[in-house]
PDB file of N, CA and C in Angstrom:
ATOM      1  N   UNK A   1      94.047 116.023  90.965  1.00  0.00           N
ATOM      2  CA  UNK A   1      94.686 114.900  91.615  1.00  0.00           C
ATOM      3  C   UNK A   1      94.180 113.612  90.962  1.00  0.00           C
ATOM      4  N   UNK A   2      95.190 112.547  90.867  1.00  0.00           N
ATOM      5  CA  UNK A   2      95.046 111.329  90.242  1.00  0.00           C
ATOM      6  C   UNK A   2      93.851 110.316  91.300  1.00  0.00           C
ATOM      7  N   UNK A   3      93.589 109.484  90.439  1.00  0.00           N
ATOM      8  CA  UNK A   3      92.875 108.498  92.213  1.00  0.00           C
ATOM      9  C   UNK A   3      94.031 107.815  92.098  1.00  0.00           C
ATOM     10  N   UNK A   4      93.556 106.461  93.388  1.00  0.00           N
ATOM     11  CA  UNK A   4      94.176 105.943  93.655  1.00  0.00           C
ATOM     12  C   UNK A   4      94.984 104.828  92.942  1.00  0.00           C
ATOM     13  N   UNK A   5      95.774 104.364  93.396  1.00  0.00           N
ATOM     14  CA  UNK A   5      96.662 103.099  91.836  1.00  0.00           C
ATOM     15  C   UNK A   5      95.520 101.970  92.028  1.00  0.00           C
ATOM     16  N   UNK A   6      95.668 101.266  90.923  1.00  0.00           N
ATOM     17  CA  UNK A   6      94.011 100.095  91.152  1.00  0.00           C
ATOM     18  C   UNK A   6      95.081  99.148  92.121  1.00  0.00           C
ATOM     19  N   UNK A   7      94.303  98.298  92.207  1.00  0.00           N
ATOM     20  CA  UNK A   7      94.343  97.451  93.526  1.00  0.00           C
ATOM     21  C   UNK A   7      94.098  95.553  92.371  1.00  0.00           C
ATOM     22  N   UNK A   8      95.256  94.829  92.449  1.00  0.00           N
ATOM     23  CA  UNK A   8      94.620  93.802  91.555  1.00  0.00           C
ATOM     24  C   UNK A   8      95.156  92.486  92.539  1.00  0.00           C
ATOM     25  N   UNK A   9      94.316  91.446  92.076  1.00  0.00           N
ATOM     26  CA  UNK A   9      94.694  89.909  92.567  1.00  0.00           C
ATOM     27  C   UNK A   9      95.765  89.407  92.091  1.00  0.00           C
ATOM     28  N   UNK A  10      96.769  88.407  92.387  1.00  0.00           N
ATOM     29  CA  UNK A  10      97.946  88.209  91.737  1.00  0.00           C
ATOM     30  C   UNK A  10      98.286  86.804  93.108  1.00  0.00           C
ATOM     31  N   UNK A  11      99.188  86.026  91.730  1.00  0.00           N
ATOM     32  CA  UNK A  11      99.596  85.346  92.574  1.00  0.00           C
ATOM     33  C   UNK A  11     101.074  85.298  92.038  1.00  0.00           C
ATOM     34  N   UNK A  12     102.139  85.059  92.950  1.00  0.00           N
ATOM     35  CA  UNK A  12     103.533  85.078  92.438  1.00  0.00           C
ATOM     36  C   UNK A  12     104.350  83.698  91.741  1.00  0.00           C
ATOM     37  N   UNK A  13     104.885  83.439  90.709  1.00  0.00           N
ATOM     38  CA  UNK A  13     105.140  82.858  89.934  1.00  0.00           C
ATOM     39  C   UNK A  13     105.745  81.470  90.791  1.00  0.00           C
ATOM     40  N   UNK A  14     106.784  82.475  91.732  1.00  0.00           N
ATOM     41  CA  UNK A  14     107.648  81.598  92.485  1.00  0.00           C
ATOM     42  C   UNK A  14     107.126  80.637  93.497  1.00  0.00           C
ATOM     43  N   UNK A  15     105.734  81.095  93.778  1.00  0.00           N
ATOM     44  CA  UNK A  15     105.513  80.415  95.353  1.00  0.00           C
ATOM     45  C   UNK A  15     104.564  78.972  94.516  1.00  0.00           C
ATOM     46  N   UNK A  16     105.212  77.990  95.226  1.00  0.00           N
ATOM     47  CA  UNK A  16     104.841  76.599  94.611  1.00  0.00           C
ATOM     48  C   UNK A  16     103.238  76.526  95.360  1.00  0.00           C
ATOM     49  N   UNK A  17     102.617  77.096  96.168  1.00  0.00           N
ATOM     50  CA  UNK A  17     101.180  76.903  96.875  1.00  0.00           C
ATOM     51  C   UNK A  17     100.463  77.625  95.878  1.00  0.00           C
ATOM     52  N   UNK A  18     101.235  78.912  95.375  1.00  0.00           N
ATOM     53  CA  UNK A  18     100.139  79.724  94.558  1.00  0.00           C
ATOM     54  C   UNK A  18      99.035  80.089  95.420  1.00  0.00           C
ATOM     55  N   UNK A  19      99.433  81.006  96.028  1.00  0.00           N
ATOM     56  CA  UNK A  19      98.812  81.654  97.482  1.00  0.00           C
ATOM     57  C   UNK A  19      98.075  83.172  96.508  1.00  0.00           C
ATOM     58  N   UNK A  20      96.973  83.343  96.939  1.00  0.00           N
ATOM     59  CA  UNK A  20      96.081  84.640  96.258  1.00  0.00           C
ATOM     60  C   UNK A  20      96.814  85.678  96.995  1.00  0.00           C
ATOM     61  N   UNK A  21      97.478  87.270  96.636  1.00  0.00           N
ATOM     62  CA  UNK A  21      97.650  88.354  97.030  1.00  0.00           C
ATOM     63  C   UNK A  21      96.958  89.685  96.356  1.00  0.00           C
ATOM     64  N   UNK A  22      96.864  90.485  97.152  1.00  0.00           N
ATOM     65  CA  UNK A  22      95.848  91.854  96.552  1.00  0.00           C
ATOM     66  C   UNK A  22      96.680  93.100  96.489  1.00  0.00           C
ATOM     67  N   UNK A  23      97.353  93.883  95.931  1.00  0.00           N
ATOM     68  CA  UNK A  23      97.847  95.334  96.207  1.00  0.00           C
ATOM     69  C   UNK A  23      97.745  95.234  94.570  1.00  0.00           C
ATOM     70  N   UNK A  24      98.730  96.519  94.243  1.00  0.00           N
ATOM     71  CA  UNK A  24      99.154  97.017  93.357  1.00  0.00           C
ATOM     72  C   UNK A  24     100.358  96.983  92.736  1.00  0.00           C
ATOM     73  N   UNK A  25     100.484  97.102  91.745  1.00  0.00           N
ATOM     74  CA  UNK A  25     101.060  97.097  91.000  1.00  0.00           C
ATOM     75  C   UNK A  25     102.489  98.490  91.067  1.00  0.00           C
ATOM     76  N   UNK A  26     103.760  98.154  91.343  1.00  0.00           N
ATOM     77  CA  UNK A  26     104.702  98.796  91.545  1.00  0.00           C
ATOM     78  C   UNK A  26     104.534 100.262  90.683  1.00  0.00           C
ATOM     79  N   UNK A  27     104.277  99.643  89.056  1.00  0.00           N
ATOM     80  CA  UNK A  27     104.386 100.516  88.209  1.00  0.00           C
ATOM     81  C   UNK A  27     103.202 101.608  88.310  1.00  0.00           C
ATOM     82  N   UNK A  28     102.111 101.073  88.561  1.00  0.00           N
ATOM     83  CA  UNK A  28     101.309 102.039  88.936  1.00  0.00           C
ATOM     84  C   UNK A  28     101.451 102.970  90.340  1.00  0.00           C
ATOM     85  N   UNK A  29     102.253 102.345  90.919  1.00  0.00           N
ATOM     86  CA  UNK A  29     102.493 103.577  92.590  1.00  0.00           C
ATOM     87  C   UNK A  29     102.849 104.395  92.257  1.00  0.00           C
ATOM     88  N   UNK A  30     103.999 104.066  91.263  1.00  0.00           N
ATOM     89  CA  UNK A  30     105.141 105.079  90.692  1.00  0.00           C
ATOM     90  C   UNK A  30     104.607 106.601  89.826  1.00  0.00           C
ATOM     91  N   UNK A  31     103.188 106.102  89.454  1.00  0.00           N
ATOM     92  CA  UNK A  31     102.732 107.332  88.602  1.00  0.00           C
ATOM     93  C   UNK A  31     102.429 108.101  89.708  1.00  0.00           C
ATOM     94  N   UNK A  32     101.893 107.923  91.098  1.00  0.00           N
ATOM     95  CA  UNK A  32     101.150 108.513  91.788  1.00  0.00           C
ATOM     96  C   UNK A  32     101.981 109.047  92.592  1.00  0.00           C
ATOM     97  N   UNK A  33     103.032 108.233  93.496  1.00  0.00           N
ATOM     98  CA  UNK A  33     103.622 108.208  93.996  1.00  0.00           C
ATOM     99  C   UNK A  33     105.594 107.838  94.139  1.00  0.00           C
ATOM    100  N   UNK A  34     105.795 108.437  93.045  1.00  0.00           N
ATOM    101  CA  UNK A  34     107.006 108.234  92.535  1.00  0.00           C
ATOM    102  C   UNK A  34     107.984 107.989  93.835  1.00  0.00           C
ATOM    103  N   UNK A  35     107.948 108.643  94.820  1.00  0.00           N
ATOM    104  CA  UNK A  35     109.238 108.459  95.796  1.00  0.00           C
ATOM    105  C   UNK A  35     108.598 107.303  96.468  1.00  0.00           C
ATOM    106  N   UNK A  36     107.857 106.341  96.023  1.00  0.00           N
ATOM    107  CA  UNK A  36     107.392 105.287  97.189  1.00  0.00           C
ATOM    108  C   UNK A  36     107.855 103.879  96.389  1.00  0.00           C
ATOM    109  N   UNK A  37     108.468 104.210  95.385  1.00  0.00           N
ATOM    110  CA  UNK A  37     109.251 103.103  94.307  1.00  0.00           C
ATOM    111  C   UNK A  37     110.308 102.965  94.350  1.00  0.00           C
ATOM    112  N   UNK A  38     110.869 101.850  94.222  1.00  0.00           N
ATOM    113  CA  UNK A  38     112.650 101.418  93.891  1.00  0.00           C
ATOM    114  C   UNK A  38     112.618 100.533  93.482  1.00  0.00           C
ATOM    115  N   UNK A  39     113.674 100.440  92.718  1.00  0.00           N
ATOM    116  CA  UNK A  39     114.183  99.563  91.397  1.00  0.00           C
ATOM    117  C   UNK A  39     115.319  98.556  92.678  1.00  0.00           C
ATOM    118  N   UNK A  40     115.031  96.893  92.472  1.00  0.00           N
ATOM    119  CA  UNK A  40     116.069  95.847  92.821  1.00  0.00           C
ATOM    120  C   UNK A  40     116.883  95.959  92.203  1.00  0.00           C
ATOM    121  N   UNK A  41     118.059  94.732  92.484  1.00  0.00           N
ATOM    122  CA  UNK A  41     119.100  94.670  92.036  1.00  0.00           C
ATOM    123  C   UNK A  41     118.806  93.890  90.499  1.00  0.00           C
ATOM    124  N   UNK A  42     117.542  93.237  90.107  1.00  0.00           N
ATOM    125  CA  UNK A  42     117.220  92.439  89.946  1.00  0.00           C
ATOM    126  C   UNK A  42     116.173  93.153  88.264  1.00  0.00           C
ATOM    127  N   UNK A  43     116.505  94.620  88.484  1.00  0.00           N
ATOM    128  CA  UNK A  43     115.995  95.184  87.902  1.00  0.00           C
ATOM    129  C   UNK A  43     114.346  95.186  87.762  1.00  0.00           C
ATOM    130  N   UNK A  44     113.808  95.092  88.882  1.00  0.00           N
ATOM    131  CA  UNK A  44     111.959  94.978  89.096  1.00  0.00           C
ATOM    132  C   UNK A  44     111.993  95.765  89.913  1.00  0.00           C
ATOM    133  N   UNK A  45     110.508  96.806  89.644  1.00  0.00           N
ATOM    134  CA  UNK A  45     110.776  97.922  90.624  1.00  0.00           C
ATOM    135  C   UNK A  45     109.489  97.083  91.827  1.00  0.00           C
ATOM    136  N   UNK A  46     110.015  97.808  93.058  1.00  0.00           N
ATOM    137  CA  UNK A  46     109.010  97.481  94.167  1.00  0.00           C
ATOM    138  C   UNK A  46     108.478  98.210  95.327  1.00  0.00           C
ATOM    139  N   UNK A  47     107.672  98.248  95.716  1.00  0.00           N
ATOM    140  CA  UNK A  47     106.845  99.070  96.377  1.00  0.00           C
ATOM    141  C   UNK A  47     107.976  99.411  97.888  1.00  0.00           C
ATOM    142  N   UNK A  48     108.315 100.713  98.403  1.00  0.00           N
ATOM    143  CA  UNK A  48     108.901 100.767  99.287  1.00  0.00           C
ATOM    144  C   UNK A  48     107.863 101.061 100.353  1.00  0.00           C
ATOM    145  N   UNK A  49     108.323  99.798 101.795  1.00  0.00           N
ATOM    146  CA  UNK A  49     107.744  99.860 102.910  1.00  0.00           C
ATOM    147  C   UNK A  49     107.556 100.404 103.669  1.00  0.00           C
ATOM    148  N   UNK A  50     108.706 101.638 103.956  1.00  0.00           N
ATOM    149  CA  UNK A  50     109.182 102.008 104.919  1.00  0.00           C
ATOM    150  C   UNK A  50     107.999 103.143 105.562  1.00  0.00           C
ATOM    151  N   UNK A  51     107.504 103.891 104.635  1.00  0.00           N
ATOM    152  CA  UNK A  51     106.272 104.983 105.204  1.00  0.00           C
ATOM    153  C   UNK A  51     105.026 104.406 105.387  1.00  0.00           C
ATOM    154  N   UNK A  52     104.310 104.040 106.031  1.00  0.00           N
ATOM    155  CA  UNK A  52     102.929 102.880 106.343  1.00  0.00           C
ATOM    156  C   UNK A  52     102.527 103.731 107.594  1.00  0.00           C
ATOM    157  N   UNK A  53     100.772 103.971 107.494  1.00  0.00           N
ATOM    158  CA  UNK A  53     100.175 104.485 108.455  1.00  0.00           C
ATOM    159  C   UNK A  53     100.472 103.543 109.548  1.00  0.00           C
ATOM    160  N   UNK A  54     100.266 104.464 110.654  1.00  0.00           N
ATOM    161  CA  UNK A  54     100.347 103.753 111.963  1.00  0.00           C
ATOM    162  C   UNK A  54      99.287 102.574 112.347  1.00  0.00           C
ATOM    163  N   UNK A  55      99.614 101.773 112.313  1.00  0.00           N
ATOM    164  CA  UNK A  55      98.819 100.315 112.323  1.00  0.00           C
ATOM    165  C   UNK A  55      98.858  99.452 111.502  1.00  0.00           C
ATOM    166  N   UNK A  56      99.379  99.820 110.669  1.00  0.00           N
ATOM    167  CA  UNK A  56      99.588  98.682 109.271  1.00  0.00           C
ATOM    168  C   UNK A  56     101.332  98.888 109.074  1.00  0.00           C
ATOM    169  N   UNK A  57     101.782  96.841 108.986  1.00  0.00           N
ATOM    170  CA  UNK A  57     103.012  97.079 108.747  1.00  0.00           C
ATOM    171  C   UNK A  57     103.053  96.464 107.159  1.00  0.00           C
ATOM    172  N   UNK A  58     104.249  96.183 106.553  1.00  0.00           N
ATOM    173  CA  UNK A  58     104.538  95.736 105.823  1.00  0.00           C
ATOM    174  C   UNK A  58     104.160  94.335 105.376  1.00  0.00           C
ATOM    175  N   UNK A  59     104.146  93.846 106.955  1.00  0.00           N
ATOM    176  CA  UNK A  59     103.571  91.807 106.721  1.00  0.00           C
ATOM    177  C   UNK A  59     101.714  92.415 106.654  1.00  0.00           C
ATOM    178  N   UNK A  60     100.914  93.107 107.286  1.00  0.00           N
ATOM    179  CA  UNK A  60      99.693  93.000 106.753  1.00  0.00           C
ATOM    180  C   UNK A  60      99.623  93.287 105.542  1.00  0.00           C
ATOM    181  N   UNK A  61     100.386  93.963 104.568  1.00  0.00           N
ATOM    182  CA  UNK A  61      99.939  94.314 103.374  1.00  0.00           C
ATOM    183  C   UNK A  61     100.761  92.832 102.152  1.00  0.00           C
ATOM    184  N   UNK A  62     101.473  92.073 102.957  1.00  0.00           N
ATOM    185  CA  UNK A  62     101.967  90.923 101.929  1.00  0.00           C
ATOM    186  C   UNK A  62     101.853  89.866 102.068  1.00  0.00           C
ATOM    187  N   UNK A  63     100.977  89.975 103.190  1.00  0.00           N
ATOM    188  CA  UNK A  63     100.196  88.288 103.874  1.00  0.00           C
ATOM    189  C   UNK A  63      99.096  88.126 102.990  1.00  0.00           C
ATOM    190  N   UNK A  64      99.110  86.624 102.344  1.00  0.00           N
ATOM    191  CA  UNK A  64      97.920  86.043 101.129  1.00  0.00           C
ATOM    192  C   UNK A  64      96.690  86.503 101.545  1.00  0.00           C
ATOM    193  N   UNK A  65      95.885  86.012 100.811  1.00  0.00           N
ATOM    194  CA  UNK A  65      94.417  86.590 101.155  1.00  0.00           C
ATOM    195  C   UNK A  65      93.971  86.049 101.583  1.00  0.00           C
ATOM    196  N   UNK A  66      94.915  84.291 102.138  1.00  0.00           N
ATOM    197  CA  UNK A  66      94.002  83.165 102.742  1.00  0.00           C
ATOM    198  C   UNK A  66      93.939  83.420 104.152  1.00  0.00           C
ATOM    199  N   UNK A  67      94.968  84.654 104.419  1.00  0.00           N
ATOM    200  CA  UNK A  67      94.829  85.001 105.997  1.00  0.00           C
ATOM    201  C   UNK A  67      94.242  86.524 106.228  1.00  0.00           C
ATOM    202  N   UNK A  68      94.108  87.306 104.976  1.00  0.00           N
ATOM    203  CA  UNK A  68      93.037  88.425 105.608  1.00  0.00           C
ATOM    204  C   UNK A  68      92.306  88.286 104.236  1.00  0.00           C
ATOM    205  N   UNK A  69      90.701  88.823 104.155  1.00  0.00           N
ATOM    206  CA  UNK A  69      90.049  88.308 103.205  1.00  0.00           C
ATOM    207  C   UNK A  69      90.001  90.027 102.088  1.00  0.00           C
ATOM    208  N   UNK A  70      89.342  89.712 100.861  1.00  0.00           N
ATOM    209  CA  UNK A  70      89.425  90.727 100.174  1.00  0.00           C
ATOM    210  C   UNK A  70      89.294  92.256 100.751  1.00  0.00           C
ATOM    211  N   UNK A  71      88.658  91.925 101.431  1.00  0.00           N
ATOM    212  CA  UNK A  71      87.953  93.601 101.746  1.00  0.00           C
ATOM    213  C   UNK A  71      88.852  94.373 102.725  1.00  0.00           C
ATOM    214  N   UNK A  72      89.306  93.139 103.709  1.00  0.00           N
ATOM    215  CA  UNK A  72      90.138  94.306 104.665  1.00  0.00           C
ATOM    216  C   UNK A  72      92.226  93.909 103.801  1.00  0.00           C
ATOM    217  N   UNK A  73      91.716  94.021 102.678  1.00  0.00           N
ATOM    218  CA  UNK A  73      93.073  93.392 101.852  1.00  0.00           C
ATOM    219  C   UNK A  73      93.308  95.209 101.418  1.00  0.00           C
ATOM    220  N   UNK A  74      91.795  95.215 100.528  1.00  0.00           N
ATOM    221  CA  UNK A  74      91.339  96.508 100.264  1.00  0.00           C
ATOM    222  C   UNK A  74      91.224  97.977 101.217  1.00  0.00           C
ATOM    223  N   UNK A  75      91.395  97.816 101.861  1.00  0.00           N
ATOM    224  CA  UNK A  75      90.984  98.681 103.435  1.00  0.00           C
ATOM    225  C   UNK A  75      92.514  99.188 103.486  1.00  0.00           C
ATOM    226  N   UNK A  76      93.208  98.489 103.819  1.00  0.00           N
ATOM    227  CA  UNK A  76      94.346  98.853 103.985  1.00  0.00           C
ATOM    228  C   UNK A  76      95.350  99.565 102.783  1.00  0.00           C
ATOM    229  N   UNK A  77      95.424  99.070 102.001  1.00  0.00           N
ATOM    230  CA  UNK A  77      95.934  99.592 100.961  1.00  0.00           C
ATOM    231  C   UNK A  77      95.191 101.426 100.549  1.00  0.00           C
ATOM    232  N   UNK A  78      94.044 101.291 100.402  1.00  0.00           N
ATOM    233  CA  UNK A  78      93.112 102.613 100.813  1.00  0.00           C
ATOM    234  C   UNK A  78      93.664 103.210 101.789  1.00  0.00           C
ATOM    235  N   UNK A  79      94.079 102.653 103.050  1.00  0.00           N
ATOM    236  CA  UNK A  79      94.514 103.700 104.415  1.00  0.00           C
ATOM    237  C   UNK A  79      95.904 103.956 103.898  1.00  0.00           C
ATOM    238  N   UNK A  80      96.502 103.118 103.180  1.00  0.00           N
ATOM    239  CA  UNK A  80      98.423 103.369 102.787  1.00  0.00           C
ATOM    240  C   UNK A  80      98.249 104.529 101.325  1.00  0.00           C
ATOM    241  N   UNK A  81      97.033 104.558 100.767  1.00  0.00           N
ATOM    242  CA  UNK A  81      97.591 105.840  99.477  1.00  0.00           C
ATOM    243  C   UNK A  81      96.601 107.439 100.508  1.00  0.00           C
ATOM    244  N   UNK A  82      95.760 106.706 101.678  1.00  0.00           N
ATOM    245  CA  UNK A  82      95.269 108.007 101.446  1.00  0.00           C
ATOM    246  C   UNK A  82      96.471 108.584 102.701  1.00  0.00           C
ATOM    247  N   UNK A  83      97.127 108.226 103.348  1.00  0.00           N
ATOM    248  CA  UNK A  83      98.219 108.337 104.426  1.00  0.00           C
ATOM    249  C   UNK A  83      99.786 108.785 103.209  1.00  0.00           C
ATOM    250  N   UNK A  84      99.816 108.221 102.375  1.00  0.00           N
ATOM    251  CA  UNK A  84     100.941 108.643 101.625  1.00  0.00           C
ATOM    252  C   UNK A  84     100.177 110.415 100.885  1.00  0.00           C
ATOM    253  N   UNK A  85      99.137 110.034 100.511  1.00  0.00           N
ATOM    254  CA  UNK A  85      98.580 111.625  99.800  1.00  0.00           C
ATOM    255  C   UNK A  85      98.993 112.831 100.529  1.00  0.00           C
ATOM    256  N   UNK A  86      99.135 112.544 102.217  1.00  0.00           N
ATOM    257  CA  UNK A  86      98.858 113.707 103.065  1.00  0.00           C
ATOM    258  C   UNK A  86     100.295 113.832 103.501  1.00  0.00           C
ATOM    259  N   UNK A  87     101.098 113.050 102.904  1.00  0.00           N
ATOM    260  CA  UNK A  87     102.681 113.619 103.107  1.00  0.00           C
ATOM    261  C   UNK A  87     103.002 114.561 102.332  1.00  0.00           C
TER     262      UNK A  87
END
């Protein structure tokens, strides 16, 4: 079994605050977790939301880091590959 996809800092091009965010990288889910990827219209692939352990939604994992701090940024993402592993 693979580990987990790395986990990196990023901030998005578009957002004029340039707000800090923590997950991963689409392309890397996809090695691990191929059915948890989809391609936009827009042709960028992106992480699909829809399967998330019970307690974590979609806004905790895409809220900046100025509102949850590194570690429980990290925590969660850890509870979303080891909750996707056991499907």
């Amino acid at each position: 079994m693979s580990a987990d996809p790395p986990i990196y800092s990023f901030r998005y091009k578009h957002d004029p605050a340039r707000h800090k965010h923590i997950g991963p990288m689409a392309q890397d889910v996809m090695r691990r977790f191929p059915d948890k990827v989809s391609s936009g219209s827009d042709g960028f692939l992106r992480i699909k939301m829809d399967h998330l352990p019970p307690g974590i939604t979609a806004n905790d994992l895409a809220q900046p880091v100025q509102r949850a701090d590194h570690a429980t940024a990290m925590w969660r993402w850890a509870k979303v590959f080891d909750y996707w592993s056991k499907q």
